[in-house]
C-alpha atoms as a PDB file:
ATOM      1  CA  UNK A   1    -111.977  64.888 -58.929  1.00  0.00           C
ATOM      2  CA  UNK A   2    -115.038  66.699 -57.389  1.00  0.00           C
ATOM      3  CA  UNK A   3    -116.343  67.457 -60.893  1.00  0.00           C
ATOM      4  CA  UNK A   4    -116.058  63.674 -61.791  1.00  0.00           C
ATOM      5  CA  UNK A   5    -117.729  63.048 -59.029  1.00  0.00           C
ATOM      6  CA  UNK A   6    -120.626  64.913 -59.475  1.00  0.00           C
ATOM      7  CA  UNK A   7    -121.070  63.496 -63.289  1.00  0.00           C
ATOM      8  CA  UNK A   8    -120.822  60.186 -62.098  1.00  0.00           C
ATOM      9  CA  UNK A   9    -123.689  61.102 -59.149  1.00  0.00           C
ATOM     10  CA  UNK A  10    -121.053  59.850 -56.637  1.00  0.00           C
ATOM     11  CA  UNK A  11    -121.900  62.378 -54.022  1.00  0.00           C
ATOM     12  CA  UNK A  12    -123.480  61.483 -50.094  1.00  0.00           C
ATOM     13  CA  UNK A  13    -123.932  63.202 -46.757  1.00  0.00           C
ATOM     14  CA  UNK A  14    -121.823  61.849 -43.738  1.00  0.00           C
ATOM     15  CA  UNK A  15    -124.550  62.892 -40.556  1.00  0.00           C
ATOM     16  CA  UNK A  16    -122.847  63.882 -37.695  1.00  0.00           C
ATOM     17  CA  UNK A  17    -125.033  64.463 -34.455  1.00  0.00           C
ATOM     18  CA  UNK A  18    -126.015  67.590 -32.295  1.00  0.00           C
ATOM     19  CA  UNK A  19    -126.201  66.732 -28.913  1.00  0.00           C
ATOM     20  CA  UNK A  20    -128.478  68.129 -26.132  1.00  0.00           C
ATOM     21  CA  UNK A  21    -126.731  69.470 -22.918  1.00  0.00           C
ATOM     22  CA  UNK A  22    -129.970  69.291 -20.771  1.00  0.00           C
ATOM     23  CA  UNK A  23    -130.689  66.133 -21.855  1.00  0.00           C
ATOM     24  CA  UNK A  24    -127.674  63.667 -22.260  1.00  0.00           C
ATOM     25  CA  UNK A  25    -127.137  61.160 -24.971  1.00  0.00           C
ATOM     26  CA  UNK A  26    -130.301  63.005 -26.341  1.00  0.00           C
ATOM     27  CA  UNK A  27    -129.756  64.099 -30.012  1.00  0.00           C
ATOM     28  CA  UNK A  28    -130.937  68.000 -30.969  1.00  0.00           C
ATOM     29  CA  UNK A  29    -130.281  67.284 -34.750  1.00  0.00           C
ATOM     30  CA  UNK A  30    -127.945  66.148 -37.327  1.00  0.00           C
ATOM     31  CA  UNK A  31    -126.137  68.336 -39.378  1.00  0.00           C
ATOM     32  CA  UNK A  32    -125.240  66.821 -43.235  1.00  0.00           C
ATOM     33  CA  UNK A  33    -121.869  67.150 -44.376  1.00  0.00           C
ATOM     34  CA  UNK A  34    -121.207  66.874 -48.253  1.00  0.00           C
ATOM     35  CA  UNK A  35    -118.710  64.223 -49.190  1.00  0.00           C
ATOM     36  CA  UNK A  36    -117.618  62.718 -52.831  1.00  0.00           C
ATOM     37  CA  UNK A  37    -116.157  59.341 -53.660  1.00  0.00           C
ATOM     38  CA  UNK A  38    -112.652  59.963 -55.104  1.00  0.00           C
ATOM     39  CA  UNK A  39    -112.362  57.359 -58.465  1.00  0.00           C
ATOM     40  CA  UNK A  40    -111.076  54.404 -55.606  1.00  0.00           C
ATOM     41  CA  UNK A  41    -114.431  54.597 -54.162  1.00  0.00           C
ATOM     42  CA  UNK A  42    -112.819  56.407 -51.369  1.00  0.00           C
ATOM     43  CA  UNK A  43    -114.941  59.390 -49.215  1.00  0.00           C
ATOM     44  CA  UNK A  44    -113.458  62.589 -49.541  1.00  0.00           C
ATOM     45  CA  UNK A  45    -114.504  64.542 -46.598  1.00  0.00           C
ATOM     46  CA  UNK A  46    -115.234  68.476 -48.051  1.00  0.00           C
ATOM     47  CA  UNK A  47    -112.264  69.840 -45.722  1.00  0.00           C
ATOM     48  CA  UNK A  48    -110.191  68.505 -48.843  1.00  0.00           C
ATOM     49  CA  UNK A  49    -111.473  70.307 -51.566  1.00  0.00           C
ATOM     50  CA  UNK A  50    -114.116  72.999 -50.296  1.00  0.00           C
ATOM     51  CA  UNK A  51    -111.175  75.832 -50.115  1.00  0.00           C
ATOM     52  CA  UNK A  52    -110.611  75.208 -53.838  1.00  0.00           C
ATOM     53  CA  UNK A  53    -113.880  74.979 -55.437  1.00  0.00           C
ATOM     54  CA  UNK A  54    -116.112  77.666 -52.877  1.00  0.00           C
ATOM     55  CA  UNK A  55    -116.064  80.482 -55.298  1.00  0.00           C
ATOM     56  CA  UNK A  56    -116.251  78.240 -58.609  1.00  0.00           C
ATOM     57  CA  UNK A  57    -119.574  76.509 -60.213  1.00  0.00           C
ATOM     58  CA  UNK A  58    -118.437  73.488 -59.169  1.00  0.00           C
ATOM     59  CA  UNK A  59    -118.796  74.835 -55.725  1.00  0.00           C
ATOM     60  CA  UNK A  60    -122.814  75.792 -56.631  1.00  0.00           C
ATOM     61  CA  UNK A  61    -123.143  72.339 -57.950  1.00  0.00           C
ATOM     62  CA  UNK A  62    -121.810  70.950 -54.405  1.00  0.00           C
ATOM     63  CA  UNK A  63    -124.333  73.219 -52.426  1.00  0.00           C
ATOM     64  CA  UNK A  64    -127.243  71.439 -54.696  1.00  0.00           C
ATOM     65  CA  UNK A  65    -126.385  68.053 -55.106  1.00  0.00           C
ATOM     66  CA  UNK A  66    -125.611  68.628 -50.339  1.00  0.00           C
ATOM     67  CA  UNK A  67    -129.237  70.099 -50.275  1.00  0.00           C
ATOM     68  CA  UNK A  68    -130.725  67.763 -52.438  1.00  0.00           C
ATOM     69  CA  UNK A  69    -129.520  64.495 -50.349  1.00  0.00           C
ATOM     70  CA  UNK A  70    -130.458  66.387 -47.042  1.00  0.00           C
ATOM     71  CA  UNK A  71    -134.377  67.330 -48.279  1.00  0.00           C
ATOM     72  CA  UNK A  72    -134.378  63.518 -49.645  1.00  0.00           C
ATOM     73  CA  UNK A  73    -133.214  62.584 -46.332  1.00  0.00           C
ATOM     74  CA  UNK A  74    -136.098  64.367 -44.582  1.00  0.00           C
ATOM     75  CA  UNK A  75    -138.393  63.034 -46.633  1.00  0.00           C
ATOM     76  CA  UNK A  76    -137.593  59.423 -46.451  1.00  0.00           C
ATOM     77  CA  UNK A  77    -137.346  59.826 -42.438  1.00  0.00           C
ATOM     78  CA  UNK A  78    -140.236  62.172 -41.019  1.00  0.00           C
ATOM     79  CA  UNK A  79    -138.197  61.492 -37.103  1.00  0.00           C
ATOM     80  CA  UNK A  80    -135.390  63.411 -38.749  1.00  0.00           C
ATOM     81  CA  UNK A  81    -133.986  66.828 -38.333  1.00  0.00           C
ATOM     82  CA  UNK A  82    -131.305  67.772 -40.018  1.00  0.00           C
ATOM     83  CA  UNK A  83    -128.974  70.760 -40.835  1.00  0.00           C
ATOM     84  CA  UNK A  84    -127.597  71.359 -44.757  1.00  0.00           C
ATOM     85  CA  UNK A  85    -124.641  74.130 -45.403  1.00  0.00           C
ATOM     86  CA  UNK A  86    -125.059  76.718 -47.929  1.00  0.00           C
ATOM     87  CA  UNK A  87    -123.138  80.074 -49.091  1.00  0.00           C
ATOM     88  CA  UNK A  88    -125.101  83.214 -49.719  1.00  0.00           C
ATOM     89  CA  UNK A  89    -124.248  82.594 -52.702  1.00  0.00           C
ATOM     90  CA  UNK A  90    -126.615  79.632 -53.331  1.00  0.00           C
ATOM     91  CA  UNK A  91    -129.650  82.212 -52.649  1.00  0.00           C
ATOM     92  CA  UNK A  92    -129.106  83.707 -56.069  1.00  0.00           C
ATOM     93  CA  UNK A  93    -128.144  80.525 -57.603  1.00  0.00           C
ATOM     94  CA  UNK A  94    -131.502  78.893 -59.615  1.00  0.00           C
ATOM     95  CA  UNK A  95    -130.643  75.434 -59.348  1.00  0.00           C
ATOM     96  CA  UNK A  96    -130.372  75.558 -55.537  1.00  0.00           C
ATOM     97  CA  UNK A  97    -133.485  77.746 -55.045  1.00  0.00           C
ATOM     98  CA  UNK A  98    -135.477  75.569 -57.659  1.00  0.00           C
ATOM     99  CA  UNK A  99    -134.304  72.539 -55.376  1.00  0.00           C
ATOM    100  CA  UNK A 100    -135.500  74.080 -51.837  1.00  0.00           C
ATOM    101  CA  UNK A 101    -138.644  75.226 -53.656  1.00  0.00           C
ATOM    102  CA  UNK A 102    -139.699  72.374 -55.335  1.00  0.00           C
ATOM    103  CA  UNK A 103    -139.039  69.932 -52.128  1.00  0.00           C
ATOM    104  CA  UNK A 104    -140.764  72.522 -50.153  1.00  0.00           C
ATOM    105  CA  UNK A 105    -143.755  72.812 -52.941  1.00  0.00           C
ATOM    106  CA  UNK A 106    -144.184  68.666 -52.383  1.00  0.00           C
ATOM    107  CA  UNK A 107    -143.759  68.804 -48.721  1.00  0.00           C
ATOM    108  CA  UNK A 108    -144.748  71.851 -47.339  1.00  0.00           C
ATOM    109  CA  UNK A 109    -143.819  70.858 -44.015  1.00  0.00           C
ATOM    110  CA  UNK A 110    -140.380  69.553 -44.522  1.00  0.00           C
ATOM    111  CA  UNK A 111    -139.298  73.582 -43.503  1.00  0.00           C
ATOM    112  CA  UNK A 112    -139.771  72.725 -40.081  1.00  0.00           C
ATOM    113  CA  UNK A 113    -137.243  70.261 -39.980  1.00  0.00           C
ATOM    114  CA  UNK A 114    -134.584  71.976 -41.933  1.00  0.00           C
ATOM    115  CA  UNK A 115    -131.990  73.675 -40.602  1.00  0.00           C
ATOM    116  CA  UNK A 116    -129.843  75.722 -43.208  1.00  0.00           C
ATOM    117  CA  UNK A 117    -126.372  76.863 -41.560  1.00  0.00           C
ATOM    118  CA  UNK A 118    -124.394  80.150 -43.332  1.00  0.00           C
ATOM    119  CA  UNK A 119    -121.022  80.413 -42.200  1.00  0.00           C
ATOM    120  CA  UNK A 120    -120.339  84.043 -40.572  1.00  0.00           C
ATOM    121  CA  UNK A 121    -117.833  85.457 -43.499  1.00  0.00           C
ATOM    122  CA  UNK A 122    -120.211  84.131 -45.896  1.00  0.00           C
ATOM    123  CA  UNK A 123    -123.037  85.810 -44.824  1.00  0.00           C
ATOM    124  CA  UNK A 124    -120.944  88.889 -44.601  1.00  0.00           C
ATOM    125  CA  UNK A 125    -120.173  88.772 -48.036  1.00  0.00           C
ATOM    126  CA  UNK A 126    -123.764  90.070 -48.903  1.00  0.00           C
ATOM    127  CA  UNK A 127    -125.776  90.685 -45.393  1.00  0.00           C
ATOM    128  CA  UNK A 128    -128.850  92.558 -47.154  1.00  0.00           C
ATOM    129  CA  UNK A 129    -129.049  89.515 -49.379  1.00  0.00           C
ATOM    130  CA  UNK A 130    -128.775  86.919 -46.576  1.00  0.00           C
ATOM    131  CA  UNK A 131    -131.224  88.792 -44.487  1.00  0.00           C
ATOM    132  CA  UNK A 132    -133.928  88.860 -47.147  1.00  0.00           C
ATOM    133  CA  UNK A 133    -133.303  85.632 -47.870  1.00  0.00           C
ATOM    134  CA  UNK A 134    -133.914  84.776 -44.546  1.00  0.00           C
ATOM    135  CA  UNK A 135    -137.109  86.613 -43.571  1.00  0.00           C
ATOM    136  CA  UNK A 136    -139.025  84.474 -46.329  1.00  0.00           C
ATOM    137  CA  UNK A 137    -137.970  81.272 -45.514  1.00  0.00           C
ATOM    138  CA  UNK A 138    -138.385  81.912 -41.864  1.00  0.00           C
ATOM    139  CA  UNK A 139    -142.536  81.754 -42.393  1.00  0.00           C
ATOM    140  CA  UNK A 140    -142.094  78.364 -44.221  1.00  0.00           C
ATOM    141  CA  UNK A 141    -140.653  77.067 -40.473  1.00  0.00           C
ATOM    142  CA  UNK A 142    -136.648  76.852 -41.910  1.00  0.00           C
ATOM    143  CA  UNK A 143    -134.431  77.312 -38.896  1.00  0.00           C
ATOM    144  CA  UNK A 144    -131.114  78.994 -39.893  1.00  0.00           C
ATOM    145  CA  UNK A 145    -127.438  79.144 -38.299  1.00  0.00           C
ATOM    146  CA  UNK A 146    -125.102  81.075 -38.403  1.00  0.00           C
ATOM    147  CA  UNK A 147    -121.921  78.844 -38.668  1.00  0.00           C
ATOM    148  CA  UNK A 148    -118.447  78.996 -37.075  1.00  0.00           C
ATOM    149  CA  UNK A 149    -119.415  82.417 -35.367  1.00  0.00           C
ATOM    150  CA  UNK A 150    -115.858  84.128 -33.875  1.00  0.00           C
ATOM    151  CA  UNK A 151    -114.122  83.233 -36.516  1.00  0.00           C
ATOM    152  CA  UNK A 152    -114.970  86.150 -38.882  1.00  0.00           C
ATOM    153  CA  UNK A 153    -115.230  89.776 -38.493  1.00  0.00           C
ATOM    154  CA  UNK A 154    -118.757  90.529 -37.776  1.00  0.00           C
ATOM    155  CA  UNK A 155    -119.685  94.105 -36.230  1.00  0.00           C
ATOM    156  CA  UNK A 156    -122.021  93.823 -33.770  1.00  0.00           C
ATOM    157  CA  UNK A 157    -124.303  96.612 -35.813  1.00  0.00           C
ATOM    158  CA  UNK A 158    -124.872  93.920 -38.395  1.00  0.00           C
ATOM    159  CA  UNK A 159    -125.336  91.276 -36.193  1.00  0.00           C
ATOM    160  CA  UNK A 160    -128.173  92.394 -34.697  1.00  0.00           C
ATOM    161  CA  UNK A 161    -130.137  92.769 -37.998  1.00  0.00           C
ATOM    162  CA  UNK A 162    -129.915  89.175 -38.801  1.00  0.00           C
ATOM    163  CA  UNK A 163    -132.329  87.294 -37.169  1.00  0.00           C
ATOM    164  CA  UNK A 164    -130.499  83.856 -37.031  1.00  0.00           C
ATOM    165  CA  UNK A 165    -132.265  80.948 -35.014  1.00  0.00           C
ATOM    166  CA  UNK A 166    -128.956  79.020 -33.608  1.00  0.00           C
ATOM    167  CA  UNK A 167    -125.317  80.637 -33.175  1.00  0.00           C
ATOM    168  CA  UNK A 168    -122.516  77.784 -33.383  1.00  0.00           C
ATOM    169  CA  UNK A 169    -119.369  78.844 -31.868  1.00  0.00           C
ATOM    170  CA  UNK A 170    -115.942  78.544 -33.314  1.00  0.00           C
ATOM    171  CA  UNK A 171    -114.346  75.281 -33.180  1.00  0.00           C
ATOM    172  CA  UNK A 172    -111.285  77.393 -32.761  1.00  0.00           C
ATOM    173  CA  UNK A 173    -112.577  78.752 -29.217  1.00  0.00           C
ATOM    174  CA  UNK A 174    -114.308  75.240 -28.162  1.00  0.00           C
ATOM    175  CA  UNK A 175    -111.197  73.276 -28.683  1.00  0.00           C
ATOM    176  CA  UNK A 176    -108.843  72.578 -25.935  1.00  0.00           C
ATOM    177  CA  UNK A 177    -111.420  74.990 -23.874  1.00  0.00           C
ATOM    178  CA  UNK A 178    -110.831  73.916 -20.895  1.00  0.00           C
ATOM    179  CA  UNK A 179    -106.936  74.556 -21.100  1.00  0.00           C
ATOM    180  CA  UNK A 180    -107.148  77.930 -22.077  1.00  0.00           C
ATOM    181  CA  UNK A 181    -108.376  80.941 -20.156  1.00  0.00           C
ATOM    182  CA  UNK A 182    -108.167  83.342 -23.011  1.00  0.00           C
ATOM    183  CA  UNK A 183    -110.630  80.713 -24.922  1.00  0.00           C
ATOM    184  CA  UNK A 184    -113.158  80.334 -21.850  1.00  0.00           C
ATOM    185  CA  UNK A 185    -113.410  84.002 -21.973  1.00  0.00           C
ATOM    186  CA  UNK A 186    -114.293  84.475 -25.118  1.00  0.00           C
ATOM    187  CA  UNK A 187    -116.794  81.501 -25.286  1.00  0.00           C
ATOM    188  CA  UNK A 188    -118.431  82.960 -22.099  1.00  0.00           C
ATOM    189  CA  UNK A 189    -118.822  86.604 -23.940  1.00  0.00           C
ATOM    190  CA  UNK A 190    -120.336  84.859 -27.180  1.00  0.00           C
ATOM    191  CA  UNK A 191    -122.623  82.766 -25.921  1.00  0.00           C
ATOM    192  CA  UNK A 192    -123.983  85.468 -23.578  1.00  0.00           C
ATOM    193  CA  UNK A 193    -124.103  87.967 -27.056  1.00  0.00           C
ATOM    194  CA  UNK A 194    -126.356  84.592 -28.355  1.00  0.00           C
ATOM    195  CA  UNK A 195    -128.425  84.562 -25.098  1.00  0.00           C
ATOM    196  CA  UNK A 196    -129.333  88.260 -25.382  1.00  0.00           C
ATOM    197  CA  UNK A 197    -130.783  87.578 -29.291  1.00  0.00           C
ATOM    198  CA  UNK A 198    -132.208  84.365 -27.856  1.00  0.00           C
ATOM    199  CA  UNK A 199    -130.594  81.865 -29.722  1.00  0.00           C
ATOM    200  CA  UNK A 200    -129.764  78.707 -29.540  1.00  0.00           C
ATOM    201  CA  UNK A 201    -125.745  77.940 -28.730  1.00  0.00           C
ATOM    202  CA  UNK A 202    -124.004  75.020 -30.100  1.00  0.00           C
ATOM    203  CA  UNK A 203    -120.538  74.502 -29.231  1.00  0.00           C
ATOM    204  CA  UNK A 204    -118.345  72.740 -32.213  1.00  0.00           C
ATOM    205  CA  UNK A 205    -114.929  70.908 -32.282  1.00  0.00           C
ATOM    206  CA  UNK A 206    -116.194  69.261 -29.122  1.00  0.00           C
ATOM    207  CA  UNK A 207    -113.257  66.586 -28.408  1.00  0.00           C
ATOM    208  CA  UNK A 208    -113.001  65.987 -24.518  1.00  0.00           C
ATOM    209  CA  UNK A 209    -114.883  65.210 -21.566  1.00  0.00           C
ATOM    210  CA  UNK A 210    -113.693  68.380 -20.169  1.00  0.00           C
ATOM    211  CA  UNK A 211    -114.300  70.641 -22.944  1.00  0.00           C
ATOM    212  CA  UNK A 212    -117.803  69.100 -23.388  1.00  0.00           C
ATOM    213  CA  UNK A 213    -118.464  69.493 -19.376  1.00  0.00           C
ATOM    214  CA  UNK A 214    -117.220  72.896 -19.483  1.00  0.00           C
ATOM    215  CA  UNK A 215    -118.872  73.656 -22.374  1.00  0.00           C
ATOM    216  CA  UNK A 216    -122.736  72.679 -20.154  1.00  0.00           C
ATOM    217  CA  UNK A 217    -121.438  74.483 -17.294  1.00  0.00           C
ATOM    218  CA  UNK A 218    -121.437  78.154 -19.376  1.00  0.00           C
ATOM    219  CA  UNK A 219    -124.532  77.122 -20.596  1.00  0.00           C
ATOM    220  CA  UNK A 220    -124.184  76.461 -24.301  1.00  0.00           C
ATOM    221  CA  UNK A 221    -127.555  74.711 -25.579  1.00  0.00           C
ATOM    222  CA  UNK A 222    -126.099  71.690 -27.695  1.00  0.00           C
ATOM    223  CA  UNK A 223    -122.696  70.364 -28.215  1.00  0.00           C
ATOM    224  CA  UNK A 224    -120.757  68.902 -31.392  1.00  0.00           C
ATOM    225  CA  UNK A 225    -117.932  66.970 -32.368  1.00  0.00           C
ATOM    226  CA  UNK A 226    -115.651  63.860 -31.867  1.00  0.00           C
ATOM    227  CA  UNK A 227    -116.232  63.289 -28.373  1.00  0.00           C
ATOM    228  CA  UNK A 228    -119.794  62.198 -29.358  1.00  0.00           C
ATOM    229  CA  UNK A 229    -119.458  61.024 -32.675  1.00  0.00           C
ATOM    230  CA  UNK A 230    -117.765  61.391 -35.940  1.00  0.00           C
ATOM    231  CA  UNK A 231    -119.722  61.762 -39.520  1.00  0.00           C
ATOM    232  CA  UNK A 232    -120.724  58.877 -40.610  1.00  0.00           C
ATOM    233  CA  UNK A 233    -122.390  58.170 -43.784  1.00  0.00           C
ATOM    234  CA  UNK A 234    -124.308  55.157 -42.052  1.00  0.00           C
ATOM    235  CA  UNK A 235    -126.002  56.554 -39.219  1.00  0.00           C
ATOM    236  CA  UNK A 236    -128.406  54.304 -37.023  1.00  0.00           C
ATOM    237  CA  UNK A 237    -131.451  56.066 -38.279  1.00  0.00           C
ATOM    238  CA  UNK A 238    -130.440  55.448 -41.952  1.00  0.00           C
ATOM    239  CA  UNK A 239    -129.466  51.558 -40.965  1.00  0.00           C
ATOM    240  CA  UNK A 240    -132.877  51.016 -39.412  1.00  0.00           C
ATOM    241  CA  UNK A 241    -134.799  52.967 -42.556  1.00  0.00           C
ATOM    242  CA  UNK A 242    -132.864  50.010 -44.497  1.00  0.00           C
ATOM    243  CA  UNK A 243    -133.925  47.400 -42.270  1.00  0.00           C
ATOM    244  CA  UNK A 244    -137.750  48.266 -42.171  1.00  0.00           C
ATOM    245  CA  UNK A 245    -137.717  48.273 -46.282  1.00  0.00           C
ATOM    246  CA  UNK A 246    -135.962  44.896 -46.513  1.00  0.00           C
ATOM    247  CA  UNK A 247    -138.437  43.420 -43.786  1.00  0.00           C
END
């Protein structure tokens, strides 16, 4: 299905938002979610067939065709800033680098509204790599987080060599927060290991008023998830971009 979908260009980004805590109803950024149109014209949300394709080349056609759409996306709207997901293994993949460097060789400011998010086990998978990686694009104004952070096994002696911009929390730990003590606890712990790097904190899996007001109280920088918003492939920036042109 995925692979039709990628001949047949029927590949989009759903945009969900970031939210501020110090400011609310105040968006931080989006992040873009990769999503495919099964042959019913139905969007298949990645959850559904990331697990099987990851470690394939359909899966380094996915990371493309999700960072192509999001650099497009910054293009079209300079207002916009917007987060992509990648796997280390896209930094040794040509078509993905050509993609960042070409966009980046037309718009040499588009860096410093692109955020590129690596989730913690796939960074691990090749830190040296990652880290590299990182330090060059970091010049060119590319933010980078590190994505569902708990959730992997991370030793704190690699940690600190990375030199990631934003740290977003488990959905695991975030969820249901405020009903579980064990859970506060070890949100309280990570963000404070994020404070001391000085890093941004955004909490995901955000579903509750409660888990999003604990969530402020600890201090965690933006929040995420269905209590705001769900991804949408029509956000309200994208509808007025579409009004303006047929004006």
């Amino acid at each position: 299905m995925v692979q039709e979908a990628i001949r047949h260009n029927q590949t989009l980004l759903a945009y969900q938002p970031v939210m501020r805590s110090d400011l609310p109803n105040q968006i931080a950024f989006y992040e873009g979610l990769i999503r495919v149109l099964d042959p019913t014209g139905r969007i298949i949300p990645a959850g559904e067939f990331m697990g099987k394709i990851e470690d394939t080349e359909t899966g380094r056609e996915i990371d493309v065709l999700a960072l192509r759409h999001g650099l497009r996306a910054l293009k079209d709207n300079p207002q916009l800033r917007l987060s992509i997901n990648m796997s280390a293994r896209s930094i040794g993949y040509r078509p993905w680098m050509n993609c960042l460097n070409r966009f980046l060789n037309e718009s040499p400011y588009l860096g410093e509204r692109l955020i590129l998010e690596i989730t913690e086990s796939s960074a691990m998978m090749v830190p040296e790599l990652v880290i590299d990686f990182m330090q060059r694009l970091q010049p060119k104004g590319i933010c980078f987080a590190m994505d569902n952070f708990g959730a992997g096994n991370m030793a704190i002696r690699h940690f600190k060599d990375f030199d990631f911009d934003i740290l977003k929390l488990s959905g695991q730990f975030i969820r249901g927060l405020s009903k579980d003590a064990d859970n506060l606890a070890i949100t309280r712990v990570l963000c404070a290991i994020a404070k001391e790097f000085d890093m941004l904190t955004v909490a995901e899996a955000v579903e509750t008023y409660e888990d999003a007001t604990l969530a402020m109280q600890i201090g965690i920088d933006c929040l995420q998830g269905y209590y705001f918003a769900a991804p949408t492939t029509q956000p309200e920036w994208l509808a007025s971009s579409d009004e303006r042109n047929q004006a």
